[in-house]
Protein backbone atom coordinates (compact mmCIF):
# COMPACT_ATOMS: atom_id res chain seq x y z
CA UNK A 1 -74.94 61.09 44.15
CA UNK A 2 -72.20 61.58 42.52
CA UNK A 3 -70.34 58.48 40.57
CA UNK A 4 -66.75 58.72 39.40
CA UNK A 5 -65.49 57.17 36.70
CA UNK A 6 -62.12 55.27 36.98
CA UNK A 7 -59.95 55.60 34.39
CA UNK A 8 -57.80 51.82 34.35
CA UNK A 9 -55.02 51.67 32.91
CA UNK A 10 -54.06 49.11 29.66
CA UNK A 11 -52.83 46.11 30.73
CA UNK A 12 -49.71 45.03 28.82
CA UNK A 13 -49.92 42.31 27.03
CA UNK A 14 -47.46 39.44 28.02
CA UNK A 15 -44.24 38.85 25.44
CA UNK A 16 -44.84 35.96 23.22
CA UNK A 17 -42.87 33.12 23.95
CA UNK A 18 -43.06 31.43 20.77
CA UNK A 19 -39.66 30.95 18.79
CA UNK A 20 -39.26 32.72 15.46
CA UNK A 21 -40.29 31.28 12.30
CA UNK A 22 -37.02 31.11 10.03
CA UNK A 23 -36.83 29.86 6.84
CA UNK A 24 -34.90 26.72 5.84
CA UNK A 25 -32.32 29.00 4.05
CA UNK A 26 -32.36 31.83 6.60
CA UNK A 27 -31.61 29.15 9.13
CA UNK A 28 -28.44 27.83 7.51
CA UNK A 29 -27.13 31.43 6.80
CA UNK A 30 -27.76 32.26 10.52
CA UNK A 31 -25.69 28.87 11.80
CA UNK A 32 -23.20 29.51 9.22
CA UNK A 33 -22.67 33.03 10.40
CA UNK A 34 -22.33 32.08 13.92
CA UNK A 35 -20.02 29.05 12.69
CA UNK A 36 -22.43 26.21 14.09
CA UNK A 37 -22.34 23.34 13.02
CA UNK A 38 -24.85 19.91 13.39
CA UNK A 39 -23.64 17.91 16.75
CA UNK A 40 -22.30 14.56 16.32
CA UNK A 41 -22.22 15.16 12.67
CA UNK A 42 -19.90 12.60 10.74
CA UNK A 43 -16.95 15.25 9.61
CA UNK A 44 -15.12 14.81 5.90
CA UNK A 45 -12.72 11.92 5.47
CA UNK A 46 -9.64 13.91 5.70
CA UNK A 47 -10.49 15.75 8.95
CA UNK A 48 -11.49 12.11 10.33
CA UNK A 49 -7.85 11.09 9.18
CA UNK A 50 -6.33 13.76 11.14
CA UNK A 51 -8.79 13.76 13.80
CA UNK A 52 -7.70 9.90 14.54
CA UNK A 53 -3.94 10.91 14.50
CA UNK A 54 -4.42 13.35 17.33
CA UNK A 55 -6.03 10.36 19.20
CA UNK A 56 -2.79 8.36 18.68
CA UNK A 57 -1.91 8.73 22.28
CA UNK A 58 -5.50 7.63 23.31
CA UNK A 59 -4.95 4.52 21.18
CA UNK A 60 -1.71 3.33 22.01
CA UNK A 61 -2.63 4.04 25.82
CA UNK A 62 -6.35 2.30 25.51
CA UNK A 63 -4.71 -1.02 23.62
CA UNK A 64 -2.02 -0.90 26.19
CA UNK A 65 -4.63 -0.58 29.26
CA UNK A 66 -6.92 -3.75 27.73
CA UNK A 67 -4.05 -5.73 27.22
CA UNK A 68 -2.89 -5.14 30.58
CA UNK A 69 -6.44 -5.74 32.01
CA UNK A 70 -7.28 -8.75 29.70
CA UNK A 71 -5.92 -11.39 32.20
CA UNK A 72 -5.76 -9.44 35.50
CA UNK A 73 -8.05 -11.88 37.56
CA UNK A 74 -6.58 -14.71 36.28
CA UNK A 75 -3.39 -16.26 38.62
CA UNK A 76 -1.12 -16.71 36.05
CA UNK A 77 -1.79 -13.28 34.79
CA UNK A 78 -0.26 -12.71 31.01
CA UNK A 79 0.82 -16.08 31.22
CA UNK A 80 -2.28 -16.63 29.50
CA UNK A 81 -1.22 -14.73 26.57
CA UNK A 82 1.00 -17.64 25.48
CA UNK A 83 -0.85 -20.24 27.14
CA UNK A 84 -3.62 -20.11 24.71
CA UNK A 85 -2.11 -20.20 21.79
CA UNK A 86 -0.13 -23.17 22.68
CA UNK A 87 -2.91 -25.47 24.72
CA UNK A 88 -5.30 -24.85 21.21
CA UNK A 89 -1.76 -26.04 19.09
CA UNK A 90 -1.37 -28.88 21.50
CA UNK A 91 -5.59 -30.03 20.82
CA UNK A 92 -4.71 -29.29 17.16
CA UNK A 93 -2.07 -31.71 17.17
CA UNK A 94 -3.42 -34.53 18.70
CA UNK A 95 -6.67 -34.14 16.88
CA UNK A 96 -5.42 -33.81 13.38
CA UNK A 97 -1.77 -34.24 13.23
CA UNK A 98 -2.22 -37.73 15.22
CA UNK A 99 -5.79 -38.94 14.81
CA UNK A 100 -6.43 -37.59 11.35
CA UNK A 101 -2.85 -38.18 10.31
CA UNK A 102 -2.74 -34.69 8.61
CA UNK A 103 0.61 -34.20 9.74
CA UNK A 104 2.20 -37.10 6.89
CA UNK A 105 3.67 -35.30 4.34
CA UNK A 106 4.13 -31.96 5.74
CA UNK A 107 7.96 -31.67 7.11
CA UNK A 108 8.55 -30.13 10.54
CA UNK A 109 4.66 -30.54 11.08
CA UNK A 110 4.83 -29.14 15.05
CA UNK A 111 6.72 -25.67 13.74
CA UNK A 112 4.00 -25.43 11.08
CA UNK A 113 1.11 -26.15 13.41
CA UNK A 114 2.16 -23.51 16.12
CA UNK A 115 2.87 -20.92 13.67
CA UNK A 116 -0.62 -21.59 12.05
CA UNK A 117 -2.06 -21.51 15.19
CA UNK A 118 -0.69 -18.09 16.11
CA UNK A 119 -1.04 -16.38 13.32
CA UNK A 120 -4.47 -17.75 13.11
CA UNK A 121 -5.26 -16.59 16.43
CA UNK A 122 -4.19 -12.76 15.58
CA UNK A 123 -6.50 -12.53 12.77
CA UNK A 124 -9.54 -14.19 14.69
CA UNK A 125 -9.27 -12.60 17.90
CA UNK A 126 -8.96 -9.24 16.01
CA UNK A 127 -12.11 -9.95 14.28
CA UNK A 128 -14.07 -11.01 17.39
CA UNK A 129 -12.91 -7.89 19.34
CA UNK A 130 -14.13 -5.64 16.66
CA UNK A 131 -17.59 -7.03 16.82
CA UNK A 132 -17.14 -5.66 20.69
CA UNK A 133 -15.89 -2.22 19.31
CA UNK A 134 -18.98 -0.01 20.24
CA UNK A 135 -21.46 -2.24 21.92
CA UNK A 136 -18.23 -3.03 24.88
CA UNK A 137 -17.89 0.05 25.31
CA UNK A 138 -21.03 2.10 25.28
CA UNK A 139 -20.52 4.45 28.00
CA UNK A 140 -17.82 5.89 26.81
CA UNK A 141 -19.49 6.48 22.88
CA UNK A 142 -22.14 9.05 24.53
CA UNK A 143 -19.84 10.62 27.04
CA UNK A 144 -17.11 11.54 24.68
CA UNK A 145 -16.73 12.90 21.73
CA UNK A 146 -13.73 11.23 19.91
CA UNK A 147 -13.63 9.48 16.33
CA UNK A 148 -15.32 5.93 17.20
CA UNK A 149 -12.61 4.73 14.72
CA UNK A 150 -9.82 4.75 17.63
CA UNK A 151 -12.01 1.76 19.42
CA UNK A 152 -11.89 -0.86 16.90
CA UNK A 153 -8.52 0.12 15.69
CA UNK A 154 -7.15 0.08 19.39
CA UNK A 155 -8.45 -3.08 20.00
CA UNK A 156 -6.53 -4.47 16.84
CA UNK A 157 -3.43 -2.74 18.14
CA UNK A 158 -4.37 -4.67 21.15
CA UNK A 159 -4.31 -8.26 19.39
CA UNK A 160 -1.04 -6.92 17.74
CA UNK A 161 0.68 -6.22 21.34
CA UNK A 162 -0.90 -9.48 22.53
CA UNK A 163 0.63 -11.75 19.19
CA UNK A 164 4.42 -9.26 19.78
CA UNK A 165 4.41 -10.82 23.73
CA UNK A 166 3.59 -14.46 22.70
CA UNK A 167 6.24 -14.22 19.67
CA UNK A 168 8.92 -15.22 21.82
CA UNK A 169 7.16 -18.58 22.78
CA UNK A 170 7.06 -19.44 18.74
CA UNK A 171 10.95 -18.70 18.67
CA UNK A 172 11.71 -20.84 21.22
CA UNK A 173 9.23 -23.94 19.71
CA UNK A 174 11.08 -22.99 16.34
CA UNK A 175 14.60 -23.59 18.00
CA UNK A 176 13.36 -26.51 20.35
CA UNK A 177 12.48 -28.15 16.42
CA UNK A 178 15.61 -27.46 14.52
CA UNK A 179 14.40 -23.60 13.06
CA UNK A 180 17.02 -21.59 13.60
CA UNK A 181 17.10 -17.78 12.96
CA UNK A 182 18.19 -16.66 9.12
CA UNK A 183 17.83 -13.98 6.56
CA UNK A 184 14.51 -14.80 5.81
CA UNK A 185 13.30 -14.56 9.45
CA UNK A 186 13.08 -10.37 8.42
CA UNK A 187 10.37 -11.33 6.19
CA UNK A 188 7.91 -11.81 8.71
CA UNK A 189 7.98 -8.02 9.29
CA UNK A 190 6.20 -6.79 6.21
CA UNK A 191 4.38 -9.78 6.83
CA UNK A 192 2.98 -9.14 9.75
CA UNK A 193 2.55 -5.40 8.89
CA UNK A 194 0.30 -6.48 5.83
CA UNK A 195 -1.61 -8.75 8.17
CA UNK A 196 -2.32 -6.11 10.77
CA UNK A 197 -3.79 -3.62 8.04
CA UNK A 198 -5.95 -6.58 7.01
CA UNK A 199 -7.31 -6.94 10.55
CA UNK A 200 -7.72 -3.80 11.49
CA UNK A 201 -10.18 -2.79 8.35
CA UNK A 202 -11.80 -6.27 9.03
CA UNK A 203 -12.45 -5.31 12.71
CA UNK A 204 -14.29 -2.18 11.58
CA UNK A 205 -16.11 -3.46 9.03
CA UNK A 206 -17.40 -5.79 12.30
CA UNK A 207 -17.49 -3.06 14.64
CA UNK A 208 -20.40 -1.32 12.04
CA UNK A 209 -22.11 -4.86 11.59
CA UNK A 210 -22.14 -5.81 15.10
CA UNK A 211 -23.42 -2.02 16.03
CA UNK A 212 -26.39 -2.07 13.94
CA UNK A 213 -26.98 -5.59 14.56
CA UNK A 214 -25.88 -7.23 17.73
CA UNK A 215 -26.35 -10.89 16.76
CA UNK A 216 -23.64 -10.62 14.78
CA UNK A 217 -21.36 -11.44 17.74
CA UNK A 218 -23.52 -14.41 18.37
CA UNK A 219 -22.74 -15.73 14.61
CA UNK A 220 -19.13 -14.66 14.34
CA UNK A 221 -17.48 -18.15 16.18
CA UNK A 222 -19.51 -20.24 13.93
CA UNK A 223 -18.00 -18.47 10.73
CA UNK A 224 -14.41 -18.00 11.88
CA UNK A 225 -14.62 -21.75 12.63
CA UNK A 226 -15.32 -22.09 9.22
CA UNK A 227 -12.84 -20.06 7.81
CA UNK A 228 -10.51 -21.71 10.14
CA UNK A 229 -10.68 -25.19 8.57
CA UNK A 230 -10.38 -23.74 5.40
CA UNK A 231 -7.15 -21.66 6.16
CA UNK A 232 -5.02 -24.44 6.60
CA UNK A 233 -4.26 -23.80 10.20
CA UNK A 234 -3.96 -27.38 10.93
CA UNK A 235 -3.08 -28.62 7.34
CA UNK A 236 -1.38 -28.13 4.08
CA UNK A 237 -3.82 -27.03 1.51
CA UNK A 238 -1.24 -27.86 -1.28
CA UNK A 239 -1.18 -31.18 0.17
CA UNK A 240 -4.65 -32.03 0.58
CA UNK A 241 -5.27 -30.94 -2.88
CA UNK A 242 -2.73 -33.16 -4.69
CA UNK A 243 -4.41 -35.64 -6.58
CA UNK A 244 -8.16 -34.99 -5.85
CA UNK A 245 -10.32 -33.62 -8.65
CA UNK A 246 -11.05 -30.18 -7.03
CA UNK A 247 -12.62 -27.20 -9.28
CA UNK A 248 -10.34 -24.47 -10.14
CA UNK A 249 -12.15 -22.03 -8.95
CA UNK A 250 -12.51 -23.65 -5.02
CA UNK A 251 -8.69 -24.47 -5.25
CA UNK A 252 -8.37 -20.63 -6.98
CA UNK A 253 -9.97 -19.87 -3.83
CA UNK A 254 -8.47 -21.84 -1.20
CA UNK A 255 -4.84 -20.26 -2.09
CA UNK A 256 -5.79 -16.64 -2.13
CA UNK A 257 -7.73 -17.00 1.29
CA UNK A 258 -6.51 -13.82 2.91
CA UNK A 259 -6.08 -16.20 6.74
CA UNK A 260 -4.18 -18.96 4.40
CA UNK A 261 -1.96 -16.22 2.47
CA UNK A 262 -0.32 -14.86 6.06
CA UNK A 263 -0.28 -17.76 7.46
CA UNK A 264 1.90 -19.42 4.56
CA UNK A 265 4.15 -16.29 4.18
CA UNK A 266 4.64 -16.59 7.99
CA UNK A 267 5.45 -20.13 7.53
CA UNK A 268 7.99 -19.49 4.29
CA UNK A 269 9.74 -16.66 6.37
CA UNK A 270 9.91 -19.14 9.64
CA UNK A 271 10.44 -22.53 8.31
CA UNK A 272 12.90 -24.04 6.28
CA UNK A 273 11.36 -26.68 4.80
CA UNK A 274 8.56 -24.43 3.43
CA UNK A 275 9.93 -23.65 0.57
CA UNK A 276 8.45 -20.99 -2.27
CA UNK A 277 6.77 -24.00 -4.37
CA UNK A 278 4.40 -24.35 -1.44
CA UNK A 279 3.22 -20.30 -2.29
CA UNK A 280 0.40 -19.30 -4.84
CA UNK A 281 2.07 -17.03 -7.33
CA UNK A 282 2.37 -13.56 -6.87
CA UNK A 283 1.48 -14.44 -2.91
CA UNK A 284 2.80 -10.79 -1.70
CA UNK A 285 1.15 -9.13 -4.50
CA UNK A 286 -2.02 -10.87 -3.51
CA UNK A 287 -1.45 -10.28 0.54
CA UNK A 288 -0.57 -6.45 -0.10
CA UNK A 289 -3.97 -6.17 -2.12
CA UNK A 290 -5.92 -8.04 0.64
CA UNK A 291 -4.33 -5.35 3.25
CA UNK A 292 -5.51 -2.43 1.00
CA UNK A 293 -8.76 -3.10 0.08
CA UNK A 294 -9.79 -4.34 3.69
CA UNK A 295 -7.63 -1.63 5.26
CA UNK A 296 -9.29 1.40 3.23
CA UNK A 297 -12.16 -0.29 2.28
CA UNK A 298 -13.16 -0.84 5.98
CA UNK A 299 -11.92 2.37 7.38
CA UNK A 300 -14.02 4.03 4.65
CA UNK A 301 -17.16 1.45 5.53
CA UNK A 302 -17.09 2.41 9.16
CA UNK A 303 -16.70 6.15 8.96
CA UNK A 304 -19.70 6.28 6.69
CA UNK A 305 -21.77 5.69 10.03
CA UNK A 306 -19.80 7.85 12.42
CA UNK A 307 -22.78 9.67 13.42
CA UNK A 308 -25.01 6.53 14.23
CA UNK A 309 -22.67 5.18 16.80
CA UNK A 310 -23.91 4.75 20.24
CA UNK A 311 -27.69 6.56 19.07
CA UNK A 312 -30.43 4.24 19.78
């Protein structure tokens, strides 16, 4: 019997599937050479800067569309806009101008309340729409790429629009009251300019807390309360202070508030009888500085963290 022997052939041997091995430097050369770069990565301040310009359009349209969408279920519609304002001057008025008598010794007390109140109200709702920044709008953080910056500084540009419409209600309370339009009037411009660079850099600083932390939104009411009653909003702080043995330094403090600066260069620009005597010294000096450092400081303090937005 005859046995053959049958020759097999060699089986190849499957191709690995395992990645190569790089090292860390080979790695970087090979991105760099393909120009990769790390995704979601928190680019350099100046190509942040001029990322956020070409956004402009995205800003101005996204303030625009939550402005317009801020009151749509409501009957009155934007009504509301100047509604607020006044109803929360009108509480204000009975509660401490007539009850808590705050309103002897200040002249033209209903012109000073209402522009308190308004001014007030840009800085506060600015602040509590900032806290809102990422967590509101989640979805659209991880579906787009876009500098997170444009949120919180579209939703000051909002509160901006939103204090611009209800301006017109203040003008006509001023006139109703004896204020009538002079000179000075133009100084609420730069005024209001300084006050929305101060807001905006505020409402970042918020939009960073409140992403990281999400009680923060809880606590915010409770501490712009606070800061309310210490503004002056509903009183003179010059007034309350004459006579009473305060320390320097809370009186120091009281007049360089940032909410009680604007609010009392609003009121010297708007209101005859507050005159320049009722001012800290160098008062524009002291608001332009508040604008700067809160405007850079918090632009700066929020693009630090660009790449944690909306991870998590």
């Amino acid at each position: 019997m005859v046995s053959q022997t049958t020759a097999q052939a060699p089986v190849d041997a499957p191709p690995s599937t395992s990645p190569p091995v790089y090292a860390p430097g080979e790695l970087a050369a090979l991105a760099a050479r393909h120009e990769l770069t790390v995704s979601g990565a928190r680019p350099t301040l100046p190509v942040y800067v001029r990322q956020l310009w070409g956004r402009r359009h995205f800003i101005t349209a996204f303030a625009t569309a939550k402005l317009t969408a801020q009151y749509s279920q409501a009957k009155l519609g934007q009504i509301w806009q100047i509604m607020t304002p006044l109803l929360n001057a009108t509480v204000y008025y009975f509660i401490f101008g007539v009850l808590m008598k705050t309103k002897h010794g200040v002249p033209d007390y209903v012109p000073f309340l209402v522009t308190g109140v308004f001014i007030w109200t840009f800085t506060s709702s600015s602040i509590t729409v900032g806290t809102r920044a990422i967590s509101g709008n989640i979805g659209l953080v991880r579906a787009l790429h876009f500098p997170r910056a444009s949120l919180p500084i579209a939703l000051a540009l909002q509160q901006l629009q939103q204090l611009l419409f209800s301006l017109g209600a203040l003008v006509l309370i001023l006139l109703v009251f004896g204020q009538y339009p002079q000179t000075a009037w133009l100084l609420a411009v730069p005024a209001l300019a300084l006050q929305a660079v101060f807001n905006t850099g505020i409402s970042m600083v918020m939009a960073r807390l409140a992403a990281r932390t999400p009680d923060i939104a809880q606590l915010t009411p409770f501490i712009l309360r606070t800061w309310m009653y210490a503004s002056g909003v509903m009183w003179s702080v010059g007034t309350m202070l004459q006579g009473n043995q305060v320390p320097h330094l809370v009186k120091l403090a009281l007049e360089v508030n940032p909410a009680a600066v604007f609010i009392n260069l609003m009121r010297f620009a708007l209101i005859d009888s507050f005159g320049s005597d009722q001012l800290p010294p160098h008062v524009w000096a002291i608001a332009a500085g508040w604008a700067l450092v809160c405007g850079v400081g918090g632009f700066i303090y929020f693009w630090k963290a660009e790449e944690s937005y909306g991870r998590g």
